[in-house]
C-alpha atoms as a PDB file:
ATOM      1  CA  UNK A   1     -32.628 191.262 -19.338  1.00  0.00           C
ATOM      2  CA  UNK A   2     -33.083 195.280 -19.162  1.00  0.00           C
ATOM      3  CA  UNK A   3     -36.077 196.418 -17.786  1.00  0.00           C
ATOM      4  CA  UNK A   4     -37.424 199.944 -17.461  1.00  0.00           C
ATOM      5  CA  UNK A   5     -39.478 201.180 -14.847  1.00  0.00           C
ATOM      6  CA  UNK A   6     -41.627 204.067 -13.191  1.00  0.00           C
ATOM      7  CA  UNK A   7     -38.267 205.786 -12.390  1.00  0.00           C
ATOM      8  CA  UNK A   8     -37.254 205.154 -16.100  1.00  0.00           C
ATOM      9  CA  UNK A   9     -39.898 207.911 -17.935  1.00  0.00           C
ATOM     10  CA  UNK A  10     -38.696 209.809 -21.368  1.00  0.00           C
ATOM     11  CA  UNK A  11     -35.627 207.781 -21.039  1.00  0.00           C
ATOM     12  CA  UNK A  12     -34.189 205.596 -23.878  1.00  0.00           C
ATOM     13  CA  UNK A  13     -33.176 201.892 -24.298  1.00  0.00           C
ATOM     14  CA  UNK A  14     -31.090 200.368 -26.983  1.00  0.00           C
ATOM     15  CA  UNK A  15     -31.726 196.694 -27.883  1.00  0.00           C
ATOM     16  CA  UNK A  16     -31.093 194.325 -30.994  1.00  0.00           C
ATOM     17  CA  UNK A  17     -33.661 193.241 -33.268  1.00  0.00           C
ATOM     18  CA  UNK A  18     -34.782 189.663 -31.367  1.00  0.00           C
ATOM     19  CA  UNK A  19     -33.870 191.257 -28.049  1.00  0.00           C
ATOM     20  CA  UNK A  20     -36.106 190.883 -24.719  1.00  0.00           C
ATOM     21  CA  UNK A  21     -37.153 193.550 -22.257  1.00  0.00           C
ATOM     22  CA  UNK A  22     -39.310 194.138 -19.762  1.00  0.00           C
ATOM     23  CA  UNK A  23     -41.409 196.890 -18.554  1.00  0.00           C
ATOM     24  CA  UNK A  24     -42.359 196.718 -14.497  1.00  0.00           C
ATOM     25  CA  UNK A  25     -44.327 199.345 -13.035  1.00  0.00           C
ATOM     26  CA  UNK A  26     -46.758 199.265  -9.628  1.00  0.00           C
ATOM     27  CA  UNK A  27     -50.473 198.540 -10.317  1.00  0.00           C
ATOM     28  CA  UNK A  28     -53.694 198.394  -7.826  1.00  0.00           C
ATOM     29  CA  UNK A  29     -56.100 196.049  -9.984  1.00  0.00           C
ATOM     30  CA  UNK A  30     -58.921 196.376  -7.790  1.00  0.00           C
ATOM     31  CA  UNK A  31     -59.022 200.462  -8.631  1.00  0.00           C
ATOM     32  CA  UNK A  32     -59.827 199.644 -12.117  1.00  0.00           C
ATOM     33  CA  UNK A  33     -56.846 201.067 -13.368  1.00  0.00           C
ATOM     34  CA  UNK A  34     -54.371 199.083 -15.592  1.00  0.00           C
ATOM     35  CA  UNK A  35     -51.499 199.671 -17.667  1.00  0.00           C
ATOM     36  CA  UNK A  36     -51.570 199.473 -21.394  1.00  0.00           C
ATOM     37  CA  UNK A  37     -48.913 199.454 -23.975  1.00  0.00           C
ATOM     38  CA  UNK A  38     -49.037 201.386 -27.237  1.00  0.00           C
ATOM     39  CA  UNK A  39     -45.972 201.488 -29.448  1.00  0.00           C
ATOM     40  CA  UNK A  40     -44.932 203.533 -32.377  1.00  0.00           C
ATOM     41  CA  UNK A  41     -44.694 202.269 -35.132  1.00  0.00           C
ATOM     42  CA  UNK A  42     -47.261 199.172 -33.910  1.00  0.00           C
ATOM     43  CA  UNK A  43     -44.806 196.352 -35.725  1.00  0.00           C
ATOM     44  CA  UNK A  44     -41.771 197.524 -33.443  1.00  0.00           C
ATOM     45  CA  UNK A  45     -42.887 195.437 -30.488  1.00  0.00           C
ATOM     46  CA  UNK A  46     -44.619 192.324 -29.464  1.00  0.00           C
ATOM     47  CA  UNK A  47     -45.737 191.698 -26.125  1.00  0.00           C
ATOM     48  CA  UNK A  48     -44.944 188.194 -25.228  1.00  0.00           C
ATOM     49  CA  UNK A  49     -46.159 188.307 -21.609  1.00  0.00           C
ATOM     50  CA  UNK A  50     -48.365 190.587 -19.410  1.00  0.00           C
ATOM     51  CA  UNK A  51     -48.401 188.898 -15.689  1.00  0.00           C
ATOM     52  CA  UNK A  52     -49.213 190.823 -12.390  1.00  0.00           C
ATOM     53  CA  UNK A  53     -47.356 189.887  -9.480  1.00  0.00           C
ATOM     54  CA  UNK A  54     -48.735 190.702  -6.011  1.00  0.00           C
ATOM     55  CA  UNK A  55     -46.183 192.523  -3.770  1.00  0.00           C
ATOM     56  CA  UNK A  56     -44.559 190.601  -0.926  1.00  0.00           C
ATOM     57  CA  UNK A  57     -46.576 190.005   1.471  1.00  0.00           C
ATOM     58  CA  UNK A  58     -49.792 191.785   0.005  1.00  0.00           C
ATOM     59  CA  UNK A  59     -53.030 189.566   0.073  1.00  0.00           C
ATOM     60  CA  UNK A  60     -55.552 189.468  -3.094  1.00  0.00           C
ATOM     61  CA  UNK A  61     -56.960 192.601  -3.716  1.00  0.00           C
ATOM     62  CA  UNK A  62     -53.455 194.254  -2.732  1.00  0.00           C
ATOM     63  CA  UNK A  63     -51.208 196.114  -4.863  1.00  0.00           C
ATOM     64  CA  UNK A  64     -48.536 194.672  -6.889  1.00  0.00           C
ATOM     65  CA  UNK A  65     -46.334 195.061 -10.167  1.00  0.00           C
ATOM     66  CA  UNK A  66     -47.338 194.704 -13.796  1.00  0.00           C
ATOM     67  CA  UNK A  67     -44.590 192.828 -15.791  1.00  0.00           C
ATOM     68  CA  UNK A  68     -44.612 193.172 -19.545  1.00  0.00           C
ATOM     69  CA  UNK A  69     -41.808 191.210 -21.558  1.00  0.00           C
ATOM     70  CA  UNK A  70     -41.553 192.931 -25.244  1.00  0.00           C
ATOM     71  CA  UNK A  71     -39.393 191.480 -28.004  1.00  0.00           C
ATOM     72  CA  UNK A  72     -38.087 193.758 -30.632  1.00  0.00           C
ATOM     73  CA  UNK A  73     -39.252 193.030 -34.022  1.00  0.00           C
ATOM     74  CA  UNK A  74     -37.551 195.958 -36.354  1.00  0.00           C
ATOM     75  CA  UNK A  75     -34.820 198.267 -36.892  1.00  0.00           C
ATOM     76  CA  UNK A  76     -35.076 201.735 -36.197  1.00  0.00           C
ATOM     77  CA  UNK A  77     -36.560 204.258 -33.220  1.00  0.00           C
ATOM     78  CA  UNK A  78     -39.412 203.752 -31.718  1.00  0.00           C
ATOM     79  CA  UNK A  79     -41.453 205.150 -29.091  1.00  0.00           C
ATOM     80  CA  UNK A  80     -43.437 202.939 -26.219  1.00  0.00           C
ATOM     81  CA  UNK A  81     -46.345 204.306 -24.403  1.00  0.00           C
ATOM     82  CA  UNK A  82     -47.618 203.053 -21.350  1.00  0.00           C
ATOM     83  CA  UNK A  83     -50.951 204.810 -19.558  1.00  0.00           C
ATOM     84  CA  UNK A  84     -52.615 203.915 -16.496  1.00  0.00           C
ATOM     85  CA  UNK A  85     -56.456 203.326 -17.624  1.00  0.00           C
ATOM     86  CA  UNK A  86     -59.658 202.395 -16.943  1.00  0.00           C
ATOM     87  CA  UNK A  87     -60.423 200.616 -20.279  1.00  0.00           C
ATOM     88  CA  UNK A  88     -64.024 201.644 -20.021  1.00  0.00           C
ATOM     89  CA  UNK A  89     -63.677 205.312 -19.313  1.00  0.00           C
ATOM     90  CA  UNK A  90     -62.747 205.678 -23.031  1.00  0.00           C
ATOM     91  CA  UNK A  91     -62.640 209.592 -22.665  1.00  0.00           C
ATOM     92  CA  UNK A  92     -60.985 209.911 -19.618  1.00  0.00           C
ATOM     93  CA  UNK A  93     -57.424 211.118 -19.048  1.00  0.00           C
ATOM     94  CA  UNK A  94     -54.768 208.874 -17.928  1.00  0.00           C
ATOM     95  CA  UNK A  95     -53.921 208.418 -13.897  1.00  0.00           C
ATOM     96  CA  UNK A  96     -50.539 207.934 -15.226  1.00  0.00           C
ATOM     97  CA  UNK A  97     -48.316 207.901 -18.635  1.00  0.00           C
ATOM     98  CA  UNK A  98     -44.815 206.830 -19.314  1.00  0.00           C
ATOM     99  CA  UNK A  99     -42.930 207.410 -22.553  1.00  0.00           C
ATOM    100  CA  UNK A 100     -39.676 205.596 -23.616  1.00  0.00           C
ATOM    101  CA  UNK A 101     -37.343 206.112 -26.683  1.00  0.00           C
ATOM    102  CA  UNK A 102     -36.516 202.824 -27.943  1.00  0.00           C
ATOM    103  CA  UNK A 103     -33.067 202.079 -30.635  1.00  0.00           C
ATOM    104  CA  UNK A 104     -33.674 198.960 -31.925  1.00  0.00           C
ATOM    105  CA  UNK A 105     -30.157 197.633 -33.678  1.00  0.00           C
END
């Protein structure tokens, strides 16, 4: 399975329509901050999981990975988003944002 990263950012991917990939980048849940997933257009994409994972030996409260697994749905370029939010600070900017250039086949 390919999976982008933190190290990946304003890179591109190529997959086939059907294809599985995964998206794992570090995440502190108890700052408030989580990652969220916009795509372009919204119909590229489907998230079929979105699992945190604590690191090693970290104990709850820790920090850890976030672990999305996308399928591709269409044909064509698209582009995936990913910010680092607090979902209630709806006009706040982003701790973080990655951007990847997706060919789907």
């Amino acid at each position: 399975m390919k999976t982008l990263g933190q190290s990946h950012d304003c890179n591109s991917l190529a997959v086939e329509v059907g294809e599985i990939f995964s998206v794992c980048l570090p995440e502190i849940p108890v700052t408030g901050y989580r990652w969220v997933v916009n795509a372009s257009p919204e119909t590229a994409f489907e998230i079929i999981s979105d699992n945190f994972e604590l690191a090693g030996e970290a104990s709850t409260g820790g920090g850890g990975n976030r672990l999305f697994r996308l399928v591709a749905r269409t044909k064509g370029r698209a582009s995936l988003e990913l910010r680092l939010i607090r979902e209630w600070e709806a006009n706040a900017a982003s701790a973080r944002e990655l951007h990847y250039d997706i060919s789907v086949e």
